[in-house]
C-alpha atoms as a PDB file:
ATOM      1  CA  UNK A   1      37.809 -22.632 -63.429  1.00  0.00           C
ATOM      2  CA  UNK A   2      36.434 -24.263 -60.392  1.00  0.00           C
ATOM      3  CA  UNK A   3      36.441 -22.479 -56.750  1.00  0.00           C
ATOM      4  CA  UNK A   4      35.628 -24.674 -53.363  1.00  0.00           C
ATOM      5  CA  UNK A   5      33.342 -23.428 -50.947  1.00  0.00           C
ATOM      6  CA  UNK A   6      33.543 -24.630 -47.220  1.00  0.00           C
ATOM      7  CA  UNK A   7      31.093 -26.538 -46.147  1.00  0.00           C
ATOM      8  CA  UNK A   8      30.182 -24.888 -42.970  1.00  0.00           C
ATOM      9  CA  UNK A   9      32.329 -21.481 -42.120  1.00  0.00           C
ATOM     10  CA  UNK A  10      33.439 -21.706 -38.228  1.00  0.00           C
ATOM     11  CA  UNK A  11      32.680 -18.555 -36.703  1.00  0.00           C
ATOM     12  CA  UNK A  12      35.513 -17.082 -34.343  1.00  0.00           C
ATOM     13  CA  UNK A  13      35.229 -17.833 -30.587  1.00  0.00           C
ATOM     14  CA  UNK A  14      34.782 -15.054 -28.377  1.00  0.00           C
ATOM     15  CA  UNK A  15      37.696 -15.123 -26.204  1.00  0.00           C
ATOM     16  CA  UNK A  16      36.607 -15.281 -22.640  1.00  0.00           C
ATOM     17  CA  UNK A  17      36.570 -11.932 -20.734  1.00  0.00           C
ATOM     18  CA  UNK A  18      35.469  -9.705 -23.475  1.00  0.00           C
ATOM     19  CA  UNK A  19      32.283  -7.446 -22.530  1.00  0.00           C
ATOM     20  CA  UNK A  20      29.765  -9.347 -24.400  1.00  0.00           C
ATOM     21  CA  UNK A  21      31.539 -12.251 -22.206  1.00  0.00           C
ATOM     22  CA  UNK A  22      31.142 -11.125 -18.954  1.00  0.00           C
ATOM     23  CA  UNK A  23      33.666  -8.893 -18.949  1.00  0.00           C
ATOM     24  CA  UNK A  24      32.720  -6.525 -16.889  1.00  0.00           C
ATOM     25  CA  UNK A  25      33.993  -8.855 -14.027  1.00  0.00           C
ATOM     26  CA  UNK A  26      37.715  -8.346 -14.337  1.00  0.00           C
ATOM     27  CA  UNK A  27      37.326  -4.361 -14.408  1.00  0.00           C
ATOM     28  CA  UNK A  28      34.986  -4.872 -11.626  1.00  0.00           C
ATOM     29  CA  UNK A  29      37.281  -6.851  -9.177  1.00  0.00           C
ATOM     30  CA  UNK A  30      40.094  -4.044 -10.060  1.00  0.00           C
ATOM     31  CA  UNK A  31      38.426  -1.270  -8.544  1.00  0.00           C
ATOM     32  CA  UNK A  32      36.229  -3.218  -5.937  1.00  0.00           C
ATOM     33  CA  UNK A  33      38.900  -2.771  -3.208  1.00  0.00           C
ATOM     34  CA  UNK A  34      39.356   1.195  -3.832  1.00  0.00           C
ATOM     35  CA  UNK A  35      35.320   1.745  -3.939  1.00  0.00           C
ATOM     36  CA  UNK A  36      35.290  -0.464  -0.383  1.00  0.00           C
ATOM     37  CA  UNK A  37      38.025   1.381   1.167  1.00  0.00           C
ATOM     38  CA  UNK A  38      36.287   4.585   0.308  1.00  0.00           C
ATOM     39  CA  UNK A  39      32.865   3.786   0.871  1.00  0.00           C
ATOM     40  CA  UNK A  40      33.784   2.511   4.410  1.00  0.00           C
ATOM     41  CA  UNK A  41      36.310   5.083   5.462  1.00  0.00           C
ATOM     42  CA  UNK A  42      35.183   8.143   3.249  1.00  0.00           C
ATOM     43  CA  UNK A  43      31.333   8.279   3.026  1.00  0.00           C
ATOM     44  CA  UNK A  44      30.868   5.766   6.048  1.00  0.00           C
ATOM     45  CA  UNK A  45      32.499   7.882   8.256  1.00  0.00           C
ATOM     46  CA  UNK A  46      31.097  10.865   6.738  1.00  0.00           C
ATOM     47  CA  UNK A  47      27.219   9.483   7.552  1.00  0.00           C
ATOM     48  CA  UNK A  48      28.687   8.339  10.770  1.00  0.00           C
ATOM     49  CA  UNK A  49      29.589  11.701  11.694  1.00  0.00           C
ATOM     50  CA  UNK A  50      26.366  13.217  10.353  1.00  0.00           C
ATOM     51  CA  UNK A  51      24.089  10.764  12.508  1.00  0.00           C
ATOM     52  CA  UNK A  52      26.424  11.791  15.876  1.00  0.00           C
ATOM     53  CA  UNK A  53      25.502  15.534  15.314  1.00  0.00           C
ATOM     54  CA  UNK A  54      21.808  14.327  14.944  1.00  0.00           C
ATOM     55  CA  UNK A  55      22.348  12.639  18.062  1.00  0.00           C
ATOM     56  CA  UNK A  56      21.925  13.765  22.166  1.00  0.00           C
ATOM     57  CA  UNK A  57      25.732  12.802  22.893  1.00  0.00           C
ATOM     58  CA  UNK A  58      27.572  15.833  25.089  1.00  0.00           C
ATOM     59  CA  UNK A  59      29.719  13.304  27.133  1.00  0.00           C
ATOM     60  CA  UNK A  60      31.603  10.105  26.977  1.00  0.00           C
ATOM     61  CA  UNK A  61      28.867   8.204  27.428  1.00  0.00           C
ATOM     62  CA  UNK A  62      26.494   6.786  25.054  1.00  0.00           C
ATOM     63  CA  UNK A  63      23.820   8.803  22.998  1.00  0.00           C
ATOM     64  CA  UNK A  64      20.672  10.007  24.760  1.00  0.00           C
ATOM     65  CA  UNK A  65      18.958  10.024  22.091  1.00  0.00           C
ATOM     66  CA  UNK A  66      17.706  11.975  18.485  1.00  0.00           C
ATOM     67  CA  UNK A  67      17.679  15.088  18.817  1.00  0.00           C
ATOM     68  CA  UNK A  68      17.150  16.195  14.812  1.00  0.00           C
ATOM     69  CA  UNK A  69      18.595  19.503  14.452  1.00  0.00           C
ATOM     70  CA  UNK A  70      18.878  20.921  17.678  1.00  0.00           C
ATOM     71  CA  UNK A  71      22.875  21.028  17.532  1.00  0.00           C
ATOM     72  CA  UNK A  72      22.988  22.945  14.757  1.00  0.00           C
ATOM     73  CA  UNK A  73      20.442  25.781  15.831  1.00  0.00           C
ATOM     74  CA  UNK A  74      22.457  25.492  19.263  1.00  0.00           C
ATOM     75  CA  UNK A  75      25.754  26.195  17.447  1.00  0.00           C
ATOM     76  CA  UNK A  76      24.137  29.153  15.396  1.00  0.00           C
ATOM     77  CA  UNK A  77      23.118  31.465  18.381  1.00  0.00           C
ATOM     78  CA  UNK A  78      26.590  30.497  20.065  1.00  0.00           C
ATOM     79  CA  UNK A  79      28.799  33.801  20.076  1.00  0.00           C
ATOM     80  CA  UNK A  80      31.700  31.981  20.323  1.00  0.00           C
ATOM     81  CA  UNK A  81      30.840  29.606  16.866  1.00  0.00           C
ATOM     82  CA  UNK A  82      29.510  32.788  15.045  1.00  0.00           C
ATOM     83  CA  UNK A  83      33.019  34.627  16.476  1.00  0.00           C
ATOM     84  CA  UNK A  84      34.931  31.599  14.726  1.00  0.00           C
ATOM     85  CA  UNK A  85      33.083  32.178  11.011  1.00  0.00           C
ATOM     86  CA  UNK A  86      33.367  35.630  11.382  1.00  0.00           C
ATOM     87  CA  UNK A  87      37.069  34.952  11.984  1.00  0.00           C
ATOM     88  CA  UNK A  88      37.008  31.804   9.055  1.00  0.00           C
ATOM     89  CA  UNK A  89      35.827  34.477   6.955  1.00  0.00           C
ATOM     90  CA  UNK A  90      38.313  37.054   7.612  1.00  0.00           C
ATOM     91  CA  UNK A  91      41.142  34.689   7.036  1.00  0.00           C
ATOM     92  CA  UNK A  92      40.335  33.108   3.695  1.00  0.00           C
ATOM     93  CA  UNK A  93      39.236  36.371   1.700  1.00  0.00           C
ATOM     94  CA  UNK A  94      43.238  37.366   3.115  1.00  0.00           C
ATOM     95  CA  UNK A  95      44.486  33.951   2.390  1.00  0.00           C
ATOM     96  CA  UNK A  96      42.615  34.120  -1.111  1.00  0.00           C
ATOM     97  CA  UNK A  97      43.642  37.438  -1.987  1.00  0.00           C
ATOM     98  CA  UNK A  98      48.117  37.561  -0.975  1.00  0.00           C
ATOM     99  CA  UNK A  99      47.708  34.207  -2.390  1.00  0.00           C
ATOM    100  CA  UNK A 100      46.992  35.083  -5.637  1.00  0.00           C
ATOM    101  CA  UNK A 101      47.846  38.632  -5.679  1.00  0.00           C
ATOM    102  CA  UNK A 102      51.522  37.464  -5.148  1.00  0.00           C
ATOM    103  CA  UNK A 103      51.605  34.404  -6.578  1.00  0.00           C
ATOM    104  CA  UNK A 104      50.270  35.940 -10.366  1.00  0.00           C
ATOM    105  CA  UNK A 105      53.111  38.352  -9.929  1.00  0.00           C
ATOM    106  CA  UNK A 106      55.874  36.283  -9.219  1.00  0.00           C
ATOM    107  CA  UNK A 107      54.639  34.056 -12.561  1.00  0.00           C
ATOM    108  CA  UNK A 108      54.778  37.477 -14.656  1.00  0.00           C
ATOM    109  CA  UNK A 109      57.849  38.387 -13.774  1.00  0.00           C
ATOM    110  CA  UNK A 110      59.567  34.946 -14.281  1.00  0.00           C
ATOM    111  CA  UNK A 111      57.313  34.711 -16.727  1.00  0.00           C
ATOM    112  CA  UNK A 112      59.569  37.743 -18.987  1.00  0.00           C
ATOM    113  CA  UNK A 113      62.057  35.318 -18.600  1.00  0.00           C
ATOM    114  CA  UNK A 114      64.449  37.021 -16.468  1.00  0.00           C
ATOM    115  CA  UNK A 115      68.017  35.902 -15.442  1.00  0.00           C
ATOM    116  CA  UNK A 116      68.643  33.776 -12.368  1.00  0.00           C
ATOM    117  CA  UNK A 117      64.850  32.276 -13.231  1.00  0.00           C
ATOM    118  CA  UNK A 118      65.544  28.884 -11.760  1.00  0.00           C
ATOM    119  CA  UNK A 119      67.097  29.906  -8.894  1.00  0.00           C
ATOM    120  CA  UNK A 120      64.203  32.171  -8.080  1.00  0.00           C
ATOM    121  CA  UNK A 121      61.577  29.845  -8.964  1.00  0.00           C
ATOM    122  CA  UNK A 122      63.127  27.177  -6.481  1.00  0.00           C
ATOM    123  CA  UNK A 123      63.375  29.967  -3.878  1.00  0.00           C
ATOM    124  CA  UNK A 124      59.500  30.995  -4.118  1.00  0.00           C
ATOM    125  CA  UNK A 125      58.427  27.196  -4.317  1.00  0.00           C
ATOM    126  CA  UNK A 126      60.386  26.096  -1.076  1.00  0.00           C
ATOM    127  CA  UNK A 127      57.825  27.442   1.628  1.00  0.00           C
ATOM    128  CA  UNK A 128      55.655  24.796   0.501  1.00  0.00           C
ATOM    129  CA  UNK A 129      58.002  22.009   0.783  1.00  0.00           C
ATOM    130  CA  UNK A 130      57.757  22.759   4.575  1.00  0.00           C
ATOM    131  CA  UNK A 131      54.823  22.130   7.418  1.00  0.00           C
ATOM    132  CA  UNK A 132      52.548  24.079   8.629  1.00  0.00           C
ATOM    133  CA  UNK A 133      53.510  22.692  11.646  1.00  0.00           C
ATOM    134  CA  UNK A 134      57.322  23.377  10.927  1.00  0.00           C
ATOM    135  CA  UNK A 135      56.742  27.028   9.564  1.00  0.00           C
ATOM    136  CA  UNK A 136      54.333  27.747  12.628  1.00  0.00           C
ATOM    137  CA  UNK A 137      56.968  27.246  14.652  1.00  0.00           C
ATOM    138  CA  UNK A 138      59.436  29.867  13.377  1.00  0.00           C
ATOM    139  CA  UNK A 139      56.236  32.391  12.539  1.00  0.00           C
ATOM    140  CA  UNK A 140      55.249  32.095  16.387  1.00  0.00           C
ATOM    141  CA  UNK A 141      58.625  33.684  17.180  1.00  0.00           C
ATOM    142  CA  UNK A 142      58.562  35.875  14.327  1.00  0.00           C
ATOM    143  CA  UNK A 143      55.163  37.488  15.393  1.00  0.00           C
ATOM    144  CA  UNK A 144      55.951  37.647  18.820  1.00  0.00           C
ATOM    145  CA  UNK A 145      53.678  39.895  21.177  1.00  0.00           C
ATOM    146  CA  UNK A 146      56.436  41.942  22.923  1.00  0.00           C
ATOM    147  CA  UNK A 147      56.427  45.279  22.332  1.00  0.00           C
ATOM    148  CA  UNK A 148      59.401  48.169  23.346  1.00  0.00           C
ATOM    149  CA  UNK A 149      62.878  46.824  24.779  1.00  0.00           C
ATOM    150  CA  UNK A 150      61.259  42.766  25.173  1.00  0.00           C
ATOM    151  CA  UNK A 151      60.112  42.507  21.353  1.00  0.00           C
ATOM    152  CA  UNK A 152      61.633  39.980  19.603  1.00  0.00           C
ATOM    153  CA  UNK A 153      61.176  38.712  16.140  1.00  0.00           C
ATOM    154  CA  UNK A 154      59.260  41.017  13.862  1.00  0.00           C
ATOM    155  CA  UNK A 155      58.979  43.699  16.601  1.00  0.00           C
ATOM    156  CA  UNK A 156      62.287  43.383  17.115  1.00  0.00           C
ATOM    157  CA  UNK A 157      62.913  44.073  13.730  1.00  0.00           C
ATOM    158  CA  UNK A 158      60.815  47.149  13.398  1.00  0.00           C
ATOM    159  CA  UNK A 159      62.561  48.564  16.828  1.00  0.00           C
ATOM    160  CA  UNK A 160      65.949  48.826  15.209  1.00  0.00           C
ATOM    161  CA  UNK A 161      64.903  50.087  12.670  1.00  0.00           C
ATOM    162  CA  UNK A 162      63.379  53.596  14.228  1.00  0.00           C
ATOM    163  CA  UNK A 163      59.882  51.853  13.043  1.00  0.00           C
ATOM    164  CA  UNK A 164      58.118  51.347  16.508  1.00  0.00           C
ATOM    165  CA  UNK A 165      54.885  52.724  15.076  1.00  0.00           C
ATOM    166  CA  UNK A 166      54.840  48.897  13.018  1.00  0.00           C
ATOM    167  CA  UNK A 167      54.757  46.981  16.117  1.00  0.00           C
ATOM    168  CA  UNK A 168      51.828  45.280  17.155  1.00  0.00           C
ATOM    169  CA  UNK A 169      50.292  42.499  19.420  1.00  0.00           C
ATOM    170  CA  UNK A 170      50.204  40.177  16.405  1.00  0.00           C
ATOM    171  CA  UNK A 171      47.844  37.362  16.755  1.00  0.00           C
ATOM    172  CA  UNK A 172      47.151  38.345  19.998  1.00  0.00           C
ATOM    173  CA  UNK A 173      44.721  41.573  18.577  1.00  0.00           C
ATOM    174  CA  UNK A 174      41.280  40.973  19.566  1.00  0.00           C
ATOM    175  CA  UNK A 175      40.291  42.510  16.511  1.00  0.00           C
ATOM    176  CA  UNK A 176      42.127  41.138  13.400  1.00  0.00           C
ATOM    177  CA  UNK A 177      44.512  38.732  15.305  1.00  0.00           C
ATOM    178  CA  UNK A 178      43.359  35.968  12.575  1.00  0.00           C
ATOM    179  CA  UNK A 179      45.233  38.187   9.903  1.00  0.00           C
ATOM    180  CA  UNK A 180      48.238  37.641  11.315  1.00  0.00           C
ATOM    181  CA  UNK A 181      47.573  33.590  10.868  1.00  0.00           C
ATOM    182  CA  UNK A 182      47.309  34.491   7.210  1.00  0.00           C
ATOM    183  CA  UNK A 183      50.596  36.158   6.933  1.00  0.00           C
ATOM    184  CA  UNK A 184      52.554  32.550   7.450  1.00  0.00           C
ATOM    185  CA  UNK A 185      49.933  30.850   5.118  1.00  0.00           C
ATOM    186  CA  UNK A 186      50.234  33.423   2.113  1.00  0.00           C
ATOM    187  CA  UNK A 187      53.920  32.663   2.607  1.00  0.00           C
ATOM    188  CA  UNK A 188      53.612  29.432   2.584  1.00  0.00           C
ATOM    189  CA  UNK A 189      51.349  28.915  -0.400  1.00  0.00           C
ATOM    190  CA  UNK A 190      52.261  31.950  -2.801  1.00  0.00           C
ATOM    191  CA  UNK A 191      54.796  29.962  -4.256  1.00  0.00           C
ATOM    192  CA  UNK A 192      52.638  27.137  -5.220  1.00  0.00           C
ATOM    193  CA  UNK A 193      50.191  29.754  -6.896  1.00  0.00           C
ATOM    194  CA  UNK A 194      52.789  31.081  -8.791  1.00  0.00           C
ATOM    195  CA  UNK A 195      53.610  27.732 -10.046  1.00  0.00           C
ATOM    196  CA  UNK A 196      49.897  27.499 -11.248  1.00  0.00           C
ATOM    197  CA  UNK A 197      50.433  30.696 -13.232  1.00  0.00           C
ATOM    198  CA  UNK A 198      53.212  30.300 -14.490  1.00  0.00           C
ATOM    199  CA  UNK A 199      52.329  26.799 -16.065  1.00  0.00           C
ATOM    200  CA  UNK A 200      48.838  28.733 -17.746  1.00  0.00           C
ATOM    201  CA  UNK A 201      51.566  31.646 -19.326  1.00  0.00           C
ATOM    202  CA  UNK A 202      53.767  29.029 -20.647  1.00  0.00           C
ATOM    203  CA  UNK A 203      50.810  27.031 -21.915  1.00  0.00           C
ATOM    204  CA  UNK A 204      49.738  29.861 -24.350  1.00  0.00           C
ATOM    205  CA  UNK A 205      50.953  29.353 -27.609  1.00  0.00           C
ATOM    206  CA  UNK A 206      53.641  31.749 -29.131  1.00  0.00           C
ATOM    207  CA  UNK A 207      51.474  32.591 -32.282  1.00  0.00           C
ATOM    208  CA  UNK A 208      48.788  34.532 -30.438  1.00  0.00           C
ATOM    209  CA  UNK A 209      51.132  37.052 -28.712  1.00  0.00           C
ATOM    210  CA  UNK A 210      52.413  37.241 -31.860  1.00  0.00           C
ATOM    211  CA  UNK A 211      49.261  37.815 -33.782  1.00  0.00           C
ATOM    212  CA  UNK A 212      48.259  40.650 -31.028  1.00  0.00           C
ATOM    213  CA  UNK A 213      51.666  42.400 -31.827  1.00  0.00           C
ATOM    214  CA  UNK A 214      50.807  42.500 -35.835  1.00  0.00           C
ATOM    215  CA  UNK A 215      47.738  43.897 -35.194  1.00  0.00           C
ATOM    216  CA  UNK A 216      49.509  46.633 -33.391  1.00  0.00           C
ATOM    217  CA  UNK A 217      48.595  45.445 -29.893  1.00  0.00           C
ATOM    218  CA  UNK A 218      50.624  47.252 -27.077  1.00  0.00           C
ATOM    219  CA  UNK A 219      52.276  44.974 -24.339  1.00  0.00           C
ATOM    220  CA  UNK A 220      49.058  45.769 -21.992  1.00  0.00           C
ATOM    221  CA  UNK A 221      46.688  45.037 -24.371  1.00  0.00           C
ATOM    222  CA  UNK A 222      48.518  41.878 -25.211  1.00  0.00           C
ATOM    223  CA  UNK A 223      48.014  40.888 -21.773  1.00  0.00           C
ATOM    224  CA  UNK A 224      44.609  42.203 -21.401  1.00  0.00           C
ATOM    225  CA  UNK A 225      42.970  40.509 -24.440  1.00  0.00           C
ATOM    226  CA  UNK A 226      44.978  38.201 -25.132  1.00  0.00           C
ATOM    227  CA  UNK A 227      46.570  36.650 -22.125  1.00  0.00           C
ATOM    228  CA  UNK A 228      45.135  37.185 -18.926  1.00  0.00           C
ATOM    229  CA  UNK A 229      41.387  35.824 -20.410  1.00  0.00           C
ATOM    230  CA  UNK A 230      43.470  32.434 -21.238  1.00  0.00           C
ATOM    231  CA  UNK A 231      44.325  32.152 -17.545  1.00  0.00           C
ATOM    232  CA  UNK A 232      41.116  32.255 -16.187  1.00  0.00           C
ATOM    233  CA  UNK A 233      40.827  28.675 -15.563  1.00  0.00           C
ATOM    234  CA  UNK A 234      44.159  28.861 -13.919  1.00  0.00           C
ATOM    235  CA  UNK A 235      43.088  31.442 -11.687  1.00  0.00           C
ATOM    236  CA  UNK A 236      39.625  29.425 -10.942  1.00  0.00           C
ATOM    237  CA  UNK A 237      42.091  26.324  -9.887  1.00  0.00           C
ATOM    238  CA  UNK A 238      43.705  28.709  -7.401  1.00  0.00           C
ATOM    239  CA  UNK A 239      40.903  29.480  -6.062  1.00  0.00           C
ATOM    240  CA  UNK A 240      39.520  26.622  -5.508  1.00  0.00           C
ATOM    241  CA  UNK A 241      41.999  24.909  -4.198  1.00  0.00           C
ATOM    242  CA  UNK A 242      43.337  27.587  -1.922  1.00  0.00           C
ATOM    243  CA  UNK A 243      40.102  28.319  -1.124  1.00  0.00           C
ATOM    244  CA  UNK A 244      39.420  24.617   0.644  1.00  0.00           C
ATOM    245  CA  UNK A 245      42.353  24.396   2.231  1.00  0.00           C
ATOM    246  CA  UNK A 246      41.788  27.805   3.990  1.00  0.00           C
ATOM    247  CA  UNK A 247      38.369  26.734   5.127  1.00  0.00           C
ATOM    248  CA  UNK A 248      40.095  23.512   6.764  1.00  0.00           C
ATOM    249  CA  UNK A 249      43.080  25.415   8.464  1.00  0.00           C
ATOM    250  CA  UNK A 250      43.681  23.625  11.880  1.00  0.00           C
ATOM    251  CA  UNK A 251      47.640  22.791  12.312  1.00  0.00           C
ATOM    252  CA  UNK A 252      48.897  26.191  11.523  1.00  0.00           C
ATOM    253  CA  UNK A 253      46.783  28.054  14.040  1.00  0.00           C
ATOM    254  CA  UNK A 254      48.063  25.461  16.615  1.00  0.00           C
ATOM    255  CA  UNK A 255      51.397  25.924  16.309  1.00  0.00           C
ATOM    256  CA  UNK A 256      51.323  29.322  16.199  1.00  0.00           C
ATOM    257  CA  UNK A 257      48.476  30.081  18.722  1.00  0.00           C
ATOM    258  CA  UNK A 258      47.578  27.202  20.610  1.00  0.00           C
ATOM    259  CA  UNK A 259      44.203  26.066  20.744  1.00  0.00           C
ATOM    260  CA  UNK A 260      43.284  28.190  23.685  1.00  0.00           C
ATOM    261  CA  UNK A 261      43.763  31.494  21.947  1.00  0.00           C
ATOM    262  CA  UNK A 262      40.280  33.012  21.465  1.00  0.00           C
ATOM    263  CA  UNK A 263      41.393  35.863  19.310  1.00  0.00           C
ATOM    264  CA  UNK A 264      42.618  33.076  16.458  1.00  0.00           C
ATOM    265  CA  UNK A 265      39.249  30.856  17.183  1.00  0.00           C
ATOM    266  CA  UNK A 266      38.609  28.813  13.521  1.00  0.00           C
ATOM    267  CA  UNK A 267      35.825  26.215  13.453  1.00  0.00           C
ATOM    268  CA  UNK A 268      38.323  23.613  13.030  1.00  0.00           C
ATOM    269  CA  UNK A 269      40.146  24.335  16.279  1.00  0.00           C
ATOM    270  CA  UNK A 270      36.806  24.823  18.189  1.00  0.00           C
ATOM    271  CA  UNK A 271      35.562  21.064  16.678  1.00  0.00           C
ATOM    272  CA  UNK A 272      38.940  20.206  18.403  1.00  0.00           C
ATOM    273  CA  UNK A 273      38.186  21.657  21.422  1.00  0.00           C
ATOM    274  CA  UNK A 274      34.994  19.915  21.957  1.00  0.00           C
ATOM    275  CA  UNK A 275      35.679  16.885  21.075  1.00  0.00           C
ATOM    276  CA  UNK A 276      38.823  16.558  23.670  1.00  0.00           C
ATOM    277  CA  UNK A 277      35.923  18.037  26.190  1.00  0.00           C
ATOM    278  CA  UNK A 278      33.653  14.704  24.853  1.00  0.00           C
ATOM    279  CA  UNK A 279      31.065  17.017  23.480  1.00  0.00           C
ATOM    280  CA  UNK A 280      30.885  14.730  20.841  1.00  0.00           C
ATOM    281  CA  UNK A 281      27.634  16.009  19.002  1.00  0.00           C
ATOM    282  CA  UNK A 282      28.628  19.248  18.800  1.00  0.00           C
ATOM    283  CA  UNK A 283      31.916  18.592  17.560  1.00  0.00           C
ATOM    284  CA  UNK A 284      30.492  16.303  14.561  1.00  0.00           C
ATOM    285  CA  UNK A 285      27.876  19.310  13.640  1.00  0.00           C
ATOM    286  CA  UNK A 286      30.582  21.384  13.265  1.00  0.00           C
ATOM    287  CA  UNK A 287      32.330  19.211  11.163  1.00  0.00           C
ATOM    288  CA  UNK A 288      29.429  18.861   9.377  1.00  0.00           C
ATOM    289  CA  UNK A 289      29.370  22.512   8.832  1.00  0.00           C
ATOM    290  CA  UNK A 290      32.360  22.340   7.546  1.00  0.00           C
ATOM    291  CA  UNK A 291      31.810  19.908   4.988  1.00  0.00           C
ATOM    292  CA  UNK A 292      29.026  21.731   3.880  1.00  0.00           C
ATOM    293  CA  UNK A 293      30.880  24.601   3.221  1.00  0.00           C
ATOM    294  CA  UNK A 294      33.697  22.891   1.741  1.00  0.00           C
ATOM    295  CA  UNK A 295      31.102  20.965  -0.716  1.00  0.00           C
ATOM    296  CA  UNK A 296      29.678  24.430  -1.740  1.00  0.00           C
ATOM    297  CA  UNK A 297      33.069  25.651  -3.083  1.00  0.00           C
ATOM    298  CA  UNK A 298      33.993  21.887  -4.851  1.00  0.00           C
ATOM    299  CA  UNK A 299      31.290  20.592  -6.128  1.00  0.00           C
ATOM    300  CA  UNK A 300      29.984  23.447  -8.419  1.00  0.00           C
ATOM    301  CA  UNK A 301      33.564  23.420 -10.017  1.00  0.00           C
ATOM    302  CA  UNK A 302      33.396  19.591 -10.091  1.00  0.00           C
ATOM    303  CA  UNK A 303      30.109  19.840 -12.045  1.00  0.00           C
ATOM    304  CA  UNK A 304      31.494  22.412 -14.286  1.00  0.00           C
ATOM    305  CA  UNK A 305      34.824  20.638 -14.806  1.00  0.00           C
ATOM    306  CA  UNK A 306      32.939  17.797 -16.170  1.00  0.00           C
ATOM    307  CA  UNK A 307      30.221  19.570 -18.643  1.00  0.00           C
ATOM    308  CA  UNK A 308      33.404  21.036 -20.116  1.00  0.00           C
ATOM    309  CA  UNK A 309      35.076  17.397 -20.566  1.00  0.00           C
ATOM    310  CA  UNK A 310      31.242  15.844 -22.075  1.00  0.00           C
ATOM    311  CA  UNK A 311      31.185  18.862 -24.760  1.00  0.00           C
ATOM    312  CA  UNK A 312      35.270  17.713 -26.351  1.00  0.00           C
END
């Protein structure tokens, strides 16, 4: 029995474009517009803006020069920027809080599976469909000032119904007029929380609730133990998310209030302000400020979001 060998075996060509063929060049190419586009018009713009709040520029005119950090110490002993956080503040933590507050209970109750749950669920989502600019609009009527026989909208509302004690200035109060901003915005957003939720209760599987109930769990220790610890990351989602959009509200305090309004003063409607007036380094620290702030909410959960995806 006799068996041929080949003289010489041909080893297999390495078809072009593979990674030990270059082939990092094709991948490359694919993403080289997106990473110019962003590195131009993202972080570009970003060090742009950084380098005008560095920079002696409170007019049209061109820069007078470095100035280091001047703006910012001048914008943290103004009374009217410290009046704005204060303000910023006030209206996230209420923002945050009827955000979530209604949003988690709207989820538990559709979450019992109640009748009519479709129709209700498209009801609570449709505020966000509309914008801020749109909804600011109607709420400006809605919270009107008018007090007695003038009121209209809410006021109105309270009048007729033998419930003058209720009616207030609205956004107008020089003491918690930003509160009434939030009103609009939990409205707006509650549903979209809810949504969150309601996703995290239908994403827990069947067979714990009903390995709680074996064990003899009641229905609040079901959702004590068992339920509302696998929502957590839900919740953190909400937060963070609701959380940066709050910190960046602009367009529904202008419809609502107008940009002149001191009483609903936000640092993004005061970096508005001065940049119309051609203050132009104090409106980029601000925005600077902002970012800061913004980056201290995101990029902790960023970090965190992606230890969790190394460790699967």
């Amino acid at each position: 029995m006799s068996s041929t060998v080949p003289s010489a075996v041909k080893r297999p060509r390495r078809p072009k474009g593979r990674i030990g063929g270059h082939g990092w060049v094709a991948p490359v190419l694919l993403i080289l517009p997106t990473v110019i586009v962003i590195g131009v018009f993202v972080y570009g713009l970003i060090g742009s803006n950084i380098n005008t709040s560095l920079q002696d520029r409170h007019h049209i005119g061109p820069s007078q020069g470095f100035v280091g950090l001047d703006n910012y110490r001048d914008l943290f002993t103004d009374d009217d920027f410290l009046y704005s956080l204060r303000n910023l503040l006030l209206y996230t933590a209420t923002f945050l809080l009827g955000t979530l507050c209604l949003g988690f209970l709207w989820a538990w109750l559709l979450e019992r599976k109640s009748r009519g749950e479709s129709l209700f669920r498209a009801i609570y989502l449709f505020p966000m469909a509309v914008s801020f600019v749109a909804s600011g609009v109607v709420w400006r009527w809605l919270l009107n000032n008018a007090e007695g026989d003038r009121a209209s909208g809410l006021n109105r509302l309270f009048g007729s119904l033998h419930l003058d004690f209720l009616q207030n200035p609205w956004w107008t109060n020089e003491h918690w007029g930003i509160l009434a901003i939030a009103v609009p915005a939990i409205w707006q957003l509650s549903g979209y929380v809810m949504a969150l939720f309601l996703a995290g209760f239908r994403g827990i599987p069947e067979e714990l609730r009903e390995a709680a109930r074996m064990d003899g769990a009641s229905e609040w220790q079901l959702y004590r133990h068992v339920i509302f610890p696998q929502l957590s990351p839900v919740a953190l989602s909400a937060i963070i998310i609701i959380g940066h959009m709050s910190l960046k509200v602009f367009d529904l305090i202008m419809a609502i209030a107008g940009q002149t309004n001191y009483t609903t003063q936000v640092p993004a409607i005061q970096m508005w302000v001065e940049f119309t007036r051609g203050d132009y380094a104090k409106s980029a620290a601000i925005g600077t400020i902002l970012l800061l702030i913004v980056a201290i909410l995101i990029v902790p959960y960023l970090v965190s979001t992606y230890r969790q995806e190394r460790r699967r």
